[in-house]
N, C-alpha and C. Protein backbone atom coordinates (compact mmCIF):
# COMPACT_ATOMS: atom_id res chain seq x y z
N UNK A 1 -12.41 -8.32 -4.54
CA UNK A 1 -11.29 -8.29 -3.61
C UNK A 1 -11.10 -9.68 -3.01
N UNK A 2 -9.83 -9.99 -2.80
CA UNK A 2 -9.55 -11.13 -2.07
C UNK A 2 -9.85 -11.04 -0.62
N UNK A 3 -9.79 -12.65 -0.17
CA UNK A 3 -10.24 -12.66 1.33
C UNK A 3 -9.30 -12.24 2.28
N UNK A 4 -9.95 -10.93 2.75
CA UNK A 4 -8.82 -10.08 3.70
C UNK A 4 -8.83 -10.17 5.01
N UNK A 5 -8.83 -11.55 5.05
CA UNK A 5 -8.44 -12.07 6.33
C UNK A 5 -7.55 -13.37 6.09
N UNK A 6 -6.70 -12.78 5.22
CA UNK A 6 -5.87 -14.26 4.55
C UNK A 6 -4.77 -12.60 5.23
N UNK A 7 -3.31 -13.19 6.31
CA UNK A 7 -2.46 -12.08 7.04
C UNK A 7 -1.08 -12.72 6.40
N UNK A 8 -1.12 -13.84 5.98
CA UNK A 8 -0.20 -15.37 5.68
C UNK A 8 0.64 -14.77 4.55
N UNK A 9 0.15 -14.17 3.66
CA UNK A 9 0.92 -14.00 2.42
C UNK A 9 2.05 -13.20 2.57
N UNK A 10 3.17 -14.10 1.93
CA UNK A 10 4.35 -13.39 2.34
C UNK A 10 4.71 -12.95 1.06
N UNK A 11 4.74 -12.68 -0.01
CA UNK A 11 4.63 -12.01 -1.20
C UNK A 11 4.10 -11.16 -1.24
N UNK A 12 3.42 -10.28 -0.33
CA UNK A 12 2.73 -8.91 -0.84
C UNK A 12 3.91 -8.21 0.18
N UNK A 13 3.85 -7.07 -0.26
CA UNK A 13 4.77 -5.85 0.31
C UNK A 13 4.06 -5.01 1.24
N UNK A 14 4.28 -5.49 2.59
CA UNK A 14 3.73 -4.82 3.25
C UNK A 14 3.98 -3.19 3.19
N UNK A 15 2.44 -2.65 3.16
CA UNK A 15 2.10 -1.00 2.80
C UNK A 15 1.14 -0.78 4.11
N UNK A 16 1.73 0.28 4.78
CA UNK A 16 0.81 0.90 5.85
C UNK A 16 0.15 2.13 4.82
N UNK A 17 -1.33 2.60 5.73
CA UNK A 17 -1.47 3.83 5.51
C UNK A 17 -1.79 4.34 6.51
N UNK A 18 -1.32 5.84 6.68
CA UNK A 18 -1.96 7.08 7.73
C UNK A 18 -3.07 7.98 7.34
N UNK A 19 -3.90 8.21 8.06
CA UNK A 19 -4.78 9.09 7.57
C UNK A 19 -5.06 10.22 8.72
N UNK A 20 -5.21 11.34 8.20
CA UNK A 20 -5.17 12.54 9.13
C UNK A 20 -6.13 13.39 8.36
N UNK A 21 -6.95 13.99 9.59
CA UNK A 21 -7.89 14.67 9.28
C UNK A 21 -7.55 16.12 10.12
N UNK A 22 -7.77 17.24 9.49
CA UNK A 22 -7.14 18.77 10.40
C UNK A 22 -8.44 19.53 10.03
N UNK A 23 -8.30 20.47 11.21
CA UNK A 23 -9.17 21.40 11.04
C UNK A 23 -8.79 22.83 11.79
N UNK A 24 -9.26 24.41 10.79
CA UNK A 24 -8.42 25.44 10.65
C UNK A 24 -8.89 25.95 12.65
N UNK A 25 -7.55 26.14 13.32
CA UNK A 25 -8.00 26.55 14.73
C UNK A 25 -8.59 28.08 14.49
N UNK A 26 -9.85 28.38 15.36
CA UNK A 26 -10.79 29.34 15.28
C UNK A 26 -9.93 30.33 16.23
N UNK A 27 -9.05 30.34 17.34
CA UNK A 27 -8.74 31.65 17.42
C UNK A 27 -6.85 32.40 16.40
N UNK A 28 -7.08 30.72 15.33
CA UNK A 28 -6.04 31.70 14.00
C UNK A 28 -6.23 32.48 13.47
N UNK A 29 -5.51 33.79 12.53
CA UNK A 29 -6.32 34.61 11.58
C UNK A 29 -6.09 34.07 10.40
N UNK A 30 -5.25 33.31 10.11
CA UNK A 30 -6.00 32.23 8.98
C UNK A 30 -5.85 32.76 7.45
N UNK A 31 -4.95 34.37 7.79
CA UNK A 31 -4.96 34.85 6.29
C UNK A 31 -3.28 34.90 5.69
N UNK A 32 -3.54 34.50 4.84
CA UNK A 32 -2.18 34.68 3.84
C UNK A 32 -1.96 35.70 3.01
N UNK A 33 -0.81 36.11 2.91
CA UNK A 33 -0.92 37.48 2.42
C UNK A 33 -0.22 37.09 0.74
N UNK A 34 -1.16 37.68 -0.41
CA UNK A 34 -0.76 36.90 -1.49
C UNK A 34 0.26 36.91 -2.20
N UNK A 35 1.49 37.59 -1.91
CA UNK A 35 2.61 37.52 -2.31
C UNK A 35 3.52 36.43 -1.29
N UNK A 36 2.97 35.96 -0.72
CA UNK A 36 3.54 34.78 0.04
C UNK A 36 3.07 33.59 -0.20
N UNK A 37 2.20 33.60 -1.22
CA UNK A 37 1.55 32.08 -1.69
C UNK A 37 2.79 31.16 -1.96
N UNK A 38 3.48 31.77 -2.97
CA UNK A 38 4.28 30.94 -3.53
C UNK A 38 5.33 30.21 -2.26
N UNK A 39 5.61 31.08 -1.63
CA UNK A 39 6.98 30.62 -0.72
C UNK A 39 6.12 29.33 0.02
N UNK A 40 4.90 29.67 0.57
CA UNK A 40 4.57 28.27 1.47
C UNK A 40 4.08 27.29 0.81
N UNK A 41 3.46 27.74 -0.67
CA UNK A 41 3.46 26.10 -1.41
C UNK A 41 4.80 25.57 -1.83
N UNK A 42 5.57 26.32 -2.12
CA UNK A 42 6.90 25.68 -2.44
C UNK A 42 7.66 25.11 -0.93
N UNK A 43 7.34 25.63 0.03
CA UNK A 43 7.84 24.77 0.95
C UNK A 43 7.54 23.61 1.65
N UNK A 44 5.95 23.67 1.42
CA UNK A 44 5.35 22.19 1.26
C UNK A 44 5.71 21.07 0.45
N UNK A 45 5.95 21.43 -0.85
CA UNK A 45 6.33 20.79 -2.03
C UNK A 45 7.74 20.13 -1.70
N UNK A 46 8.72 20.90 -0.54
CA UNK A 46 9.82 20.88 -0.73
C UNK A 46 10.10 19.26 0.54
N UNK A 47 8.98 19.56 1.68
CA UNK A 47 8.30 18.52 2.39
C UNK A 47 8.12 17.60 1.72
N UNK A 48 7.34 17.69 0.98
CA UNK A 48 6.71 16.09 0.30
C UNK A 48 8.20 15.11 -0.34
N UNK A 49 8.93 16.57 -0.80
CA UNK A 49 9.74 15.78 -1.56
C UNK A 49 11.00 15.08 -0.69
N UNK A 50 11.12 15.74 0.48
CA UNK A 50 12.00 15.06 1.62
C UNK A 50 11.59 14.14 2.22
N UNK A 51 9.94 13.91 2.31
CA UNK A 51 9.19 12.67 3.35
C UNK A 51 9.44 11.55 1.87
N UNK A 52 9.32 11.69 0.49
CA UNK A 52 9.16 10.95 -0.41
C UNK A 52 10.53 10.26 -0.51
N UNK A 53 11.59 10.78 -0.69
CA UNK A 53 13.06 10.56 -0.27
C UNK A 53 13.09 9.36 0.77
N UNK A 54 12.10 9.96 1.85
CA UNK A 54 12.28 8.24 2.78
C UNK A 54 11.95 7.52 2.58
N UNK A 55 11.06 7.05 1.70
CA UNK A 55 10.18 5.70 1.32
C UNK A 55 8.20 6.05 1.64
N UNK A 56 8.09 7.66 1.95
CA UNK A 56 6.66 7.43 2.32
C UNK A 56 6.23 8.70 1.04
N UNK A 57 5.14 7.91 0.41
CA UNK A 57 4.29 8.37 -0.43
C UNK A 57 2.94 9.03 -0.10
N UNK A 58 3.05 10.70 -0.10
CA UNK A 58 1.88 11.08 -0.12
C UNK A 58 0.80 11.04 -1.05
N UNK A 59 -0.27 10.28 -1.15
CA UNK A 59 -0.44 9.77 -1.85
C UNK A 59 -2.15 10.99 -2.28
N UNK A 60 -2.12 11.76 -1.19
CA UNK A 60 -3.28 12.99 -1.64
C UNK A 60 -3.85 13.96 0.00
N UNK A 61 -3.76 15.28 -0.94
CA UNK A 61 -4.23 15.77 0.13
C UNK A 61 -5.74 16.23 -0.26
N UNK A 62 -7.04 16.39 0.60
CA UNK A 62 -8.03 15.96 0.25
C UNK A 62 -8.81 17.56 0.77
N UNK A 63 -9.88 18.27 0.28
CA UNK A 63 -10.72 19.13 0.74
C UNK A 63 -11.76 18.97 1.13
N UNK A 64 -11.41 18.68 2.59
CA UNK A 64 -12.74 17.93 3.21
C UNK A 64 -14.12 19.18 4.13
N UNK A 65 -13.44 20.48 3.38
CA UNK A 65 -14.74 21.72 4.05
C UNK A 65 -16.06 21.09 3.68
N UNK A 66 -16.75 21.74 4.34
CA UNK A 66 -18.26 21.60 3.87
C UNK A 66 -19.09 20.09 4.07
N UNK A 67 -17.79 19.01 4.28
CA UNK A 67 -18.61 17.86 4.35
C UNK A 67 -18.72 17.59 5.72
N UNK A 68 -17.86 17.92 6.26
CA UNK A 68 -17.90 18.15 7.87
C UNK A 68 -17.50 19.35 8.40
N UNK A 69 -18.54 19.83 9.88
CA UNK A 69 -17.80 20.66 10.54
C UNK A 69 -16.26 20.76 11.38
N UNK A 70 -15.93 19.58 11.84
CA UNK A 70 -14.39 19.68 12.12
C UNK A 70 -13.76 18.74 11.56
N UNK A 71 -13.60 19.22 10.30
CA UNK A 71 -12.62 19.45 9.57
C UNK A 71 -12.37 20.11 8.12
N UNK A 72 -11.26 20.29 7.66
CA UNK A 72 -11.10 21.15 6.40
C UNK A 72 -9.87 20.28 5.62
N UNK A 73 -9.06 20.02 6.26
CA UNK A 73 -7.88 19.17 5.32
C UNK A 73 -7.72 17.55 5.49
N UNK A 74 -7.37 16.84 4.65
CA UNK A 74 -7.63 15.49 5.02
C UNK A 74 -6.08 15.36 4.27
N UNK A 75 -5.10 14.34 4.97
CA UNK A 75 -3.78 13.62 4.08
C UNK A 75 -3.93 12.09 4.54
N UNK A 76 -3.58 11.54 3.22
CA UNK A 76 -3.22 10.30 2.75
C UNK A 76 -2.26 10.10 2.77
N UNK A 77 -1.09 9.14 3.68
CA UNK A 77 -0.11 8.73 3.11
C UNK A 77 0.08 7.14 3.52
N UNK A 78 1.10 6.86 2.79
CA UNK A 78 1.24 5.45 2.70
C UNK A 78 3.16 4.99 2.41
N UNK A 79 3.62 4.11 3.08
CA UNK A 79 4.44 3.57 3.11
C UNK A 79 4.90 1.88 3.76
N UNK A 80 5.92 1.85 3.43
CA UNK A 80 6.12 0.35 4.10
C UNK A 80 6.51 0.24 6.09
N UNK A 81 6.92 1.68 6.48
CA UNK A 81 7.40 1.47 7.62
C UNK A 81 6.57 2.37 8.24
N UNK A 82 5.80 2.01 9.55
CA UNK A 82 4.68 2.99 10.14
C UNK A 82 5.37 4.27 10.27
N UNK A 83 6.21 3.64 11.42
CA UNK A 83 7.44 4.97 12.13
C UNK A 83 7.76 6.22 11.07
N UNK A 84 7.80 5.56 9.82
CA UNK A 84 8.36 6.91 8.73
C UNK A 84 6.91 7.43 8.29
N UNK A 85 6.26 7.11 8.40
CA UNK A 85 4.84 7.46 8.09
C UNK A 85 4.23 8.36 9.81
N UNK A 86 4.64 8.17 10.59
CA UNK A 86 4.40 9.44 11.63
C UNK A 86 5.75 10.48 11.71
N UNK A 87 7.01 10.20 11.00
CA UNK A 87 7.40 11.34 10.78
C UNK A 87 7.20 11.84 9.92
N UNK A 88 6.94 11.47 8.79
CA UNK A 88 6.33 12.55 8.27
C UNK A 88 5.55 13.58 7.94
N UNK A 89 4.25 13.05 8.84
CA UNK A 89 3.04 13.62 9.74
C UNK A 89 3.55 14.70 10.18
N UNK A 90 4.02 14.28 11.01
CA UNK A 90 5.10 15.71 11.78
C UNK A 90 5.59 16.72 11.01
N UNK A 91 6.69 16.23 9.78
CA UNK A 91 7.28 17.23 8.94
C UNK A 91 6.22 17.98 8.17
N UNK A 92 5.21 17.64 7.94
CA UNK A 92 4.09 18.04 7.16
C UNK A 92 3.07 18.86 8.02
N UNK A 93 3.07 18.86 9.06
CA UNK A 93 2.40 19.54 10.06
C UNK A 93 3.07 20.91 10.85
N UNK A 94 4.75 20.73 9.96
CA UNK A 94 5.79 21.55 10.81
C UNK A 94 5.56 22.85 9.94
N UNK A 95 4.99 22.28 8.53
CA UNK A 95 4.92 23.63 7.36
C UNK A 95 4.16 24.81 7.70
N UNK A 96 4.51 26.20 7.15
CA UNK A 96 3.64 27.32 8.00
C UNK A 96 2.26 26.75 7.31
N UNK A 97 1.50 26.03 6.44
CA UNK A 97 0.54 26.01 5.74
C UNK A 97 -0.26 25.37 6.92
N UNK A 98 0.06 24.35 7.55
CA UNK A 98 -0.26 23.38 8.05
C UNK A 98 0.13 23.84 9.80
N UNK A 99 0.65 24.39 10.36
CA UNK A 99 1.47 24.53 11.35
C UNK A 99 0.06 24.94 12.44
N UNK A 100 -0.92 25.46 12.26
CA UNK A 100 -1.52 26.44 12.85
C UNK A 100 -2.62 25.18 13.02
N UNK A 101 -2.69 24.29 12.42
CA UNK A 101 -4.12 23.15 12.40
C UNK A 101 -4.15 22.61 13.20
N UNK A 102 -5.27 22.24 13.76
CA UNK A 102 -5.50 21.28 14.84
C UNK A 102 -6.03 19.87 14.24
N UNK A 103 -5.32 18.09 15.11
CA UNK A 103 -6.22 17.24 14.61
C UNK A 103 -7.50 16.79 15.15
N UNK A 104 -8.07 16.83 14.23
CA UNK A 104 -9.26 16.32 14.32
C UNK A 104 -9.63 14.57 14.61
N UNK A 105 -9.06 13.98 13.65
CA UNK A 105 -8.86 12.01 13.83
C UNK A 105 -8.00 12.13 12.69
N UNK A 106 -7.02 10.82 13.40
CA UNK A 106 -5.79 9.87 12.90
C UNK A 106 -6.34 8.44 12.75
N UNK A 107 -5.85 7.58 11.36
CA UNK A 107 -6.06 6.58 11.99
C UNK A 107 -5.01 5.98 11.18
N UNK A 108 -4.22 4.72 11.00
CA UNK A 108 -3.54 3.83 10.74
C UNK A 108 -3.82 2.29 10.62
N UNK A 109 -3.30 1.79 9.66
CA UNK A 109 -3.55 0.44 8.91
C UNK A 109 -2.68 -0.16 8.20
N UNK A 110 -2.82 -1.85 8.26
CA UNK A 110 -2.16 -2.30 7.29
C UNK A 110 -2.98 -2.68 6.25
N UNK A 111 -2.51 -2.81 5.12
CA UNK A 111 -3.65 -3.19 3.77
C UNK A 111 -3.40 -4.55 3.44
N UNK A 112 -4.34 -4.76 2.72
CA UNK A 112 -4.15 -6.56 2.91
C UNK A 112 -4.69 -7.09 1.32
N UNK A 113 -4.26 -5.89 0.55
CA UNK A 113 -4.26 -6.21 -0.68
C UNK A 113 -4.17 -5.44 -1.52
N UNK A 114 -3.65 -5.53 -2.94
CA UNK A 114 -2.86 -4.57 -3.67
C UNK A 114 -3.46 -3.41 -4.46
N UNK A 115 -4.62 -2.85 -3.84
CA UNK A 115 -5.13 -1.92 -4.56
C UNK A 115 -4.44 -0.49 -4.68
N UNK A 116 -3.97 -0.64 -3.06
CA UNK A 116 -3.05 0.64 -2.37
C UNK A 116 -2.13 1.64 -3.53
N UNK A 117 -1.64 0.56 -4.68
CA UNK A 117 -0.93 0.49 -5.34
C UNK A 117 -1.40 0.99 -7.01
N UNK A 118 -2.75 1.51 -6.78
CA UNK A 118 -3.96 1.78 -8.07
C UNK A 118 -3.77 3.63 -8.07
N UNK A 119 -3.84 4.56 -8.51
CA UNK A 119 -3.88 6.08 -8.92
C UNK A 119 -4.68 6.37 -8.19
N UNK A 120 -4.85 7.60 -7.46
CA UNK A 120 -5.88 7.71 -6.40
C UNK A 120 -6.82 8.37 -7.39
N UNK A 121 -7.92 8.60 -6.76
CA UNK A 121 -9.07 8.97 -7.83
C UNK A 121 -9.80 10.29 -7.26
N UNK A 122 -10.28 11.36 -8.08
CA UNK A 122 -10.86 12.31 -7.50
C UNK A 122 -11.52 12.57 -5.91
N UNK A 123 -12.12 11.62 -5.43
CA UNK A 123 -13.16 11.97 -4.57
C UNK A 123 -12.61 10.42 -3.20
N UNK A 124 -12.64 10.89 -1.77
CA UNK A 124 -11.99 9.46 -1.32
C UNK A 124 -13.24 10.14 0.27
N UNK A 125 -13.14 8.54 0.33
CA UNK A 125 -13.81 8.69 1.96
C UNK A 125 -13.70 7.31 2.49
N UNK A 126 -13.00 7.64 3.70
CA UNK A 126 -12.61 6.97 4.66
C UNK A 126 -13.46 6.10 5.71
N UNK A 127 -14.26 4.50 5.76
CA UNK A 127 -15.10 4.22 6.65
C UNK A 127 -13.81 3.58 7.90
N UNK A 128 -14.07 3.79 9.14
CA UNK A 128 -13.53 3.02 10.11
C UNK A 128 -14.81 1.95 10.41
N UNK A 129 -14.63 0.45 10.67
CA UNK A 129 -15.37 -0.28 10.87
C UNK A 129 -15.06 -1.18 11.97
N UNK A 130 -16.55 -1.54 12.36
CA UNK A 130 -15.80 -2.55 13.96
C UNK A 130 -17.35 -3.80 13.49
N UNK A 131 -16.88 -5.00 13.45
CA UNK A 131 -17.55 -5.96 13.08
C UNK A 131 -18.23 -6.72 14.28
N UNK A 132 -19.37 -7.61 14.20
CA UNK A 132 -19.68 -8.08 15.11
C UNK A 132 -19.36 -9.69 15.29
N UNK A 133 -19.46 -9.97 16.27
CA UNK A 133 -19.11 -11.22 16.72
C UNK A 133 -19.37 -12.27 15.82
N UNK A 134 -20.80 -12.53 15.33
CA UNK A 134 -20.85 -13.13 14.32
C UNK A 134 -20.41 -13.44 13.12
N UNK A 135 -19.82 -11.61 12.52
CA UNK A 135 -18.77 -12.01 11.45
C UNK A 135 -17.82 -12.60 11.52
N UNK A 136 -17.10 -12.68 13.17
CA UNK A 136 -15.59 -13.49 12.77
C UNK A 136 -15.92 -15.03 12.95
N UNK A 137 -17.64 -15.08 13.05
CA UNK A 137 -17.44 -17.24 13.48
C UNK A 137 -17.73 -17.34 12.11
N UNK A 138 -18.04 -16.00 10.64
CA UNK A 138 -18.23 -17.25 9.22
C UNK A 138 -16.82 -17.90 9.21
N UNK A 139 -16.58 -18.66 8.13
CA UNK A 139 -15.72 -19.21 7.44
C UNK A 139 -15.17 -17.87 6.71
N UNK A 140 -13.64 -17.96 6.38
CA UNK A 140 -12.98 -16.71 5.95
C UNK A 140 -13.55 -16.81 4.64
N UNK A 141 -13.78 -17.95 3.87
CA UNK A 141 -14.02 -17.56 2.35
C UNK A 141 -15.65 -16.72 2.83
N UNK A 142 -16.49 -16.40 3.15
CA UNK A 142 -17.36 -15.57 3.63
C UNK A 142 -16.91 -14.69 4.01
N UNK A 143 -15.95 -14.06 4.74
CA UNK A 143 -15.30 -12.83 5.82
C UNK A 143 -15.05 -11.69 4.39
N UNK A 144 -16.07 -11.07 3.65
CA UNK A 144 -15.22 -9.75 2.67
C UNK A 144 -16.04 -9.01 3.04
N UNK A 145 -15.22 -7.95 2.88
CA UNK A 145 -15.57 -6.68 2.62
C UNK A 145 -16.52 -5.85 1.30
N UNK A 146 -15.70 -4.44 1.39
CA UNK A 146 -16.33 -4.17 -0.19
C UNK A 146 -15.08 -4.92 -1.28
N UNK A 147 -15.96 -5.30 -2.59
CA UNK A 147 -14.73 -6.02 -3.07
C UNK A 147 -14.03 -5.44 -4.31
N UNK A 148 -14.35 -4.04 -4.17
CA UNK A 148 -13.63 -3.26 -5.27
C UNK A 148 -12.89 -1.63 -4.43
N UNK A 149 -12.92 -2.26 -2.97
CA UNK A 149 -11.97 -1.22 -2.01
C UNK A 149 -10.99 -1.74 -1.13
N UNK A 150 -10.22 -1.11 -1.47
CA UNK A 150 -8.66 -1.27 -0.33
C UNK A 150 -9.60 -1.47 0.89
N UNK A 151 -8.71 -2.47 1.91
CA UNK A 151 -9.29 -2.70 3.24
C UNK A 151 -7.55 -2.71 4.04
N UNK A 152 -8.20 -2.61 5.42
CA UNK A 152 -6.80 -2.16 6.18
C UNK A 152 -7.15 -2.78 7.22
N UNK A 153 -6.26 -3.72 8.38
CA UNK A 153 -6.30 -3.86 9.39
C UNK A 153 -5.81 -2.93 10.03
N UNK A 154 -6.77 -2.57 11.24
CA UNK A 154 -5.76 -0.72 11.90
C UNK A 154 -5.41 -1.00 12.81
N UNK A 155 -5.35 0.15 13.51
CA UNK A 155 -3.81 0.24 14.77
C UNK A 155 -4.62 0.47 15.70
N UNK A 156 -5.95 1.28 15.67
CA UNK A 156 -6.29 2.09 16.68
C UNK A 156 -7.32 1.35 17.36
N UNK A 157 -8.94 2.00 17.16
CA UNK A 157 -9.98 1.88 17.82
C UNK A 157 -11.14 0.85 16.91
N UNK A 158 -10.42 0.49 15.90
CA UNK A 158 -11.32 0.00 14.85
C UNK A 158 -10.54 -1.47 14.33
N UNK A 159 -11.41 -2.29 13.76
CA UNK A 159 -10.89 -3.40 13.26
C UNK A 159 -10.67 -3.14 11.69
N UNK A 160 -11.27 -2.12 10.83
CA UNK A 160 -10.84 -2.10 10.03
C UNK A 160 -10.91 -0.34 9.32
N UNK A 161 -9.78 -0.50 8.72
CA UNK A 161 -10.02 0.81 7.48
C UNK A 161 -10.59 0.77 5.98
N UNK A 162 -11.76 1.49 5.50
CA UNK A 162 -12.13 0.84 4.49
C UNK A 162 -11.85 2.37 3.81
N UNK A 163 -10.68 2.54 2.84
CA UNK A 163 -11.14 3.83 2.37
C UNK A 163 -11.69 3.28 0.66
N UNK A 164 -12.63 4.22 0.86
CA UNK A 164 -13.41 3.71 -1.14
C UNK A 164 -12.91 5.20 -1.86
N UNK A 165 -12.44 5.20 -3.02
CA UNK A 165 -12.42 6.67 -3.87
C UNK A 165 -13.41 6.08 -4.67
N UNK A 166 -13.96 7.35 -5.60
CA UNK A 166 -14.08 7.44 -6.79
C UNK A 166 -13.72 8.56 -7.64
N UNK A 167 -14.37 8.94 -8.53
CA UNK A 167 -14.11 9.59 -9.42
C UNK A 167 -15.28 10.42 -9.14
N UNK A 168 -16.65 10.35 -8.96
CA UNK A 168 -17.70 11.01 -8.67
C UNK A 168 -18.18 10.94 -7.30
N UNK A 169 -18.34 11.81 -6.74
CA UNK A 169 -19.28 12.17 -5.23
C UNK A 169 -20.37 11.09 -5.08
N UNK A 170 -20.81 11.15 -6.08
CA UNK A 170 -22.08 10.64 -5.76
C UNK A 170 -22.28 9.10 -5.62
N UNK A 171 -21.09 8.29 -6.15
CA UNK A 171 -20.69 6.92 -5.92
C UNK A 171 -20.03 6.32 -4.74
N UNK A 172 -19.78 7.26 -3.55
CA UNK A 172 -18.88 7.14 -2.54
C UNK A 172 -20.61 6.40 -1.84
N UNK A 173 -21.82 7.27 -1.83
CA UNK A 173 -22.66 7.45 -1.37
C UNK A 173 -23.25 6.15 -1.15
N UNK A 174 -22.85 5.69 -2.15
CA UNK A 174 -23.80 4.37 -2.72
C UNK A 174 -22.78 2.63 -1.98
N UNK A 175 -21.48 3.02 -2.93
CA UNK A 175 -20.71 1.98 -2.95
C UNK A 175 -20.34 1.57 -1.65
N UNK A 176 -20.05 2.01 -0.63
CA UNK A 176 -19.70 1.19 0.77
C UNK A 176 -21.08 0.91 1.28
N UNK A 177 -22.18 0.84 0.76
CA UNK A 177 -23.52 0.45 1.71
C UNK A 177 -23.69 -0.98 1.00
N UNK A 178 -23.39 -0.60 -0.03
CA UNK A 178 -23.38 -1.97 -1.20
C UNK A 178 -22.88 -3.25 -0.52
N UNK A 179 -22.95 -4.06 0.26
CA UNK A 179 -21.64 -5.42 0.88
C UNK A 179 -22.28 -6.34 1.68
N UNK A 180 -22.29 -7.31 1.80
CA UNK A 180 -22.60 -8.70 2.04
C UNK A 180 -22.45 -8.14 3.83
N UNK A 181 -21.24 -7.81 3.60
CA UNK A 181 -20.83 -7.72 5.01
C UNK A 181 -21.77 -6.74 6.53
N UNK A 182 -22.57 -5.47 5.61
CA UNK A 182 -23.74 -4.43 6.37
C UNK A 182 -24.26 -5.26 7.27
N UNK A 183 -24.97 -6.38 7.12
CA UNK A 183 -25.84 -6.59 8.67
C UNK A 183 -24.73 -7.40 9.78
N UNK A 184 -23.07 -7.07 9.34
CA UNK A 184 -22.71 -7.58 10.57
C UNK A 184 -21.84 -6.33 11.03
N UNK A 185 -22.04 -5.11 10.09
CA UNK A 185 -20.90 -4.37 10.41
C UNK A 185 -21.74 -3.44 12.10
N UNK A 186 -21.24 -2.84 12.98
CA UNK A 186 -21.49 -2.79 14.56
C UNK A 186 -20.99 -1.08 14.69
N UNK A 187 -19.96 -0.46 14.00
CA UNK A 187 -19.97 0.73 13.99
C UNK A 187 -19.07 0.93 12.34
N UNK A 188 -19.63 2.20 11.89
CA UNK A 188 -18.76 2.91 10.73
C UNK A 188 -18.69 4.32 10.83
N UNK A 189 -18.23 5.06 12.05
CA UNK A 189 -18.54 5.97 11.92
C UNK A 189 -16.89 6.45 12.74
N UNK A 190 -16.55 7.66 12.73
CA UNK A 190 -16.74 8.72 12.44
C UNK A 190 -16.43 8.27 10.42
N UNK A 191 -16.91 9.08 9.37
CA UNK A 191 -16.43 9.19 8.11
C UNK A 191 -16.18 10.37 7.46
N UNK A 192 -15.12 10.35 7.11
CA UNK A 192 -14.17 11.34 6.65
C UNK A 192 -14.17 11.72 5.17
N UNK A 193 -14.65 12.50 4.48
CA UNK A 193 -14.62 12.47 2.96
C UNK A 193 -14.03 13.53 2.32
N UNK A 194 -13.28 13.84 1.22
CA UNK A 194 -13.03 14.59 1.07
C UNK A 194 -12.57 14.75 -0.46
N UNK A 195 -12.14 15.97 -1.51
CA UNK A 195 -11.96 16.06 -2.90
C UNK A 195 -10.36 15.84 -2.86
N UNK A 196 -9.67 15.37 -3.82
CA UNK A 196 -8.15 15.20 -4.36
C UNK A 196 -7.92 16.98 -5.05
N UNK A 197 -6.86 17.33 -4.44
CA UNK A 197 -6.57 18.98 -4.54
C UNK A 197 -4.97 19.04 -4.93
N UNK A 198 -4.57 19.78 -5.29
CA UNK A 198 -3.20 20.26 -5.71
C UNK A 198 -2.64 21.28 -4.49
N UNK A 199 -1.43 20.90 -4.58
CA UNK A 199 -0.88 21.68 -2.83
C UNK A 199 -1.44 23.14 -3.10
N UNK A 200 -1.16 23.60 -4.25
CA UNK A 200 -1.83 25.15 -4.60
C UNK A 200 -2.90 25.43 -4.14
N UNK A 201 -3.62 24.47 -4.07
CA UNK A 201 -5.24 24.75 -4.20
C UNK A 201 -5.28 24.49 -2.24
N UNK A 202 -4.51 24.26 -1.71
CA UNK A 202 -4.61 24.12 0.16
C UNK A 202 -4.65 25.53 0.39
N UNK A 203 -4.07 26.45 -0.04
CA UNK A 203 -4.32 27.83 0.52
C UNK A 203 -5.55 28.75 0.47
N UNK A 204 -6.32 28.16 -1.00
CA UNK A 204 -7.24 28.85 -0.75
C UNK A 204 -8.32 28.06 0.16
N UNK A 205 -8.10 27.00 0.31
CA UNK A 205 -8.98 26.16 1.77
C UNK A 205 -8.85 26.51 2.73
N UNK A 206 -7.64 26.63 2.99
CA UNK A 206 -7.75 27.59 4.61
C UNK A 206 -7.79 28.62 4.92
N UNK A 207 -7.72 29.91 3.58
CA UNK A 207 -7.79 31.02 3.98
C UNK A 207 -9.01 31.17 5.22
């Protein structure tokens, strides 16, 4: 990865991403009745395809049960304009599938290099990172990250978004500990992980 603390380049296309993490509220009943599958995945579908219409790409919705207790659904999206990237949050949260969830953590970023732009890959987890003092006095050609993951300057509570996919579970595990950068990184936590799912496959997650 290039040095992502180079903000200068005016040739890359600026791409935000949102990330939202939900989890199913405990006094919902949470059941779908199965001749209604179809109507609320098709009306999700019908969502994506109106938020996509604006310029924002959902780029995966993720099954994050079992790896944490609060939470169960994880969305990815990404576009060039933040603002259309929290409405669509909204429109996607307005669906009966989704309507009943509570969030768990949001976070937002700009990316600062063109991976954003690569097929998402089975398996994704999200580090938020906050660096220490010492990392920002190296020299920038020193200042990287991981160098085979999208990195994000964020909006919120963190200096950076590091989300890593792979293709296997068991490489998420490994690959963000892997980095030059560990003895300066100061917090990475909360982390969010979760599987790449088909809108079909969201109903039987929240049943």
């Amino acid at each position: 990865m290039s040095d992502t603390t180079d903000t200068t380049n005016t040739d890359q296309t600026q791409n935000f991403s949102l990330f939202a993490a939900l989890r199913k509220n405990p006094t919902h009943k949470g059941e779908f009745d199965g001749g209604d599958v179809q109507r609320l995945v098709g009306q999700l579908d019908d969502i994506i395809t109106q938020v996509e219409d604006e310029g924002v790409t959902v780029r995966g919705f993720y099954d994050a049960s079992g790896l944490r207790a609060d939470a169960d659904i994880m969305l990815w999206l990404q576009g060039e304009a933040p603002e259309n990237l929290q409405w669509a949050l909204r429109e996607l949260r307005r669906s009966d599938l989704f309507r009943s969830l509570l969030p768990t953590w949001n976070a937002m970023g700009l990316h600062l290099d063109a991976a954003a732009d690569a097929e998402p890959k089975q398996w994704l987890a999200v580090h938020p990172l906050v660096m220490s003092s010492d990392w920002h006095m190296l020299p920038e050609s020193e200042r990287h990250l991981d160098e085979d993951a999208m990195s994000a300057l964020t909006l919120g509570d963190y200096e950076w978004l590091l989300p890593i996919e792979a293709d296997e579970l068991a490489d998420l595990m490994r690959d963000p500990r892997v980095t030059d950068a560990r003895p300066h990184v100061v917090q990475d936590v909360p982390v969010y992980t979760g599987r790449l799912i088909e809108t079909v496959e969201i109903v039987e997650v929240l049943q």
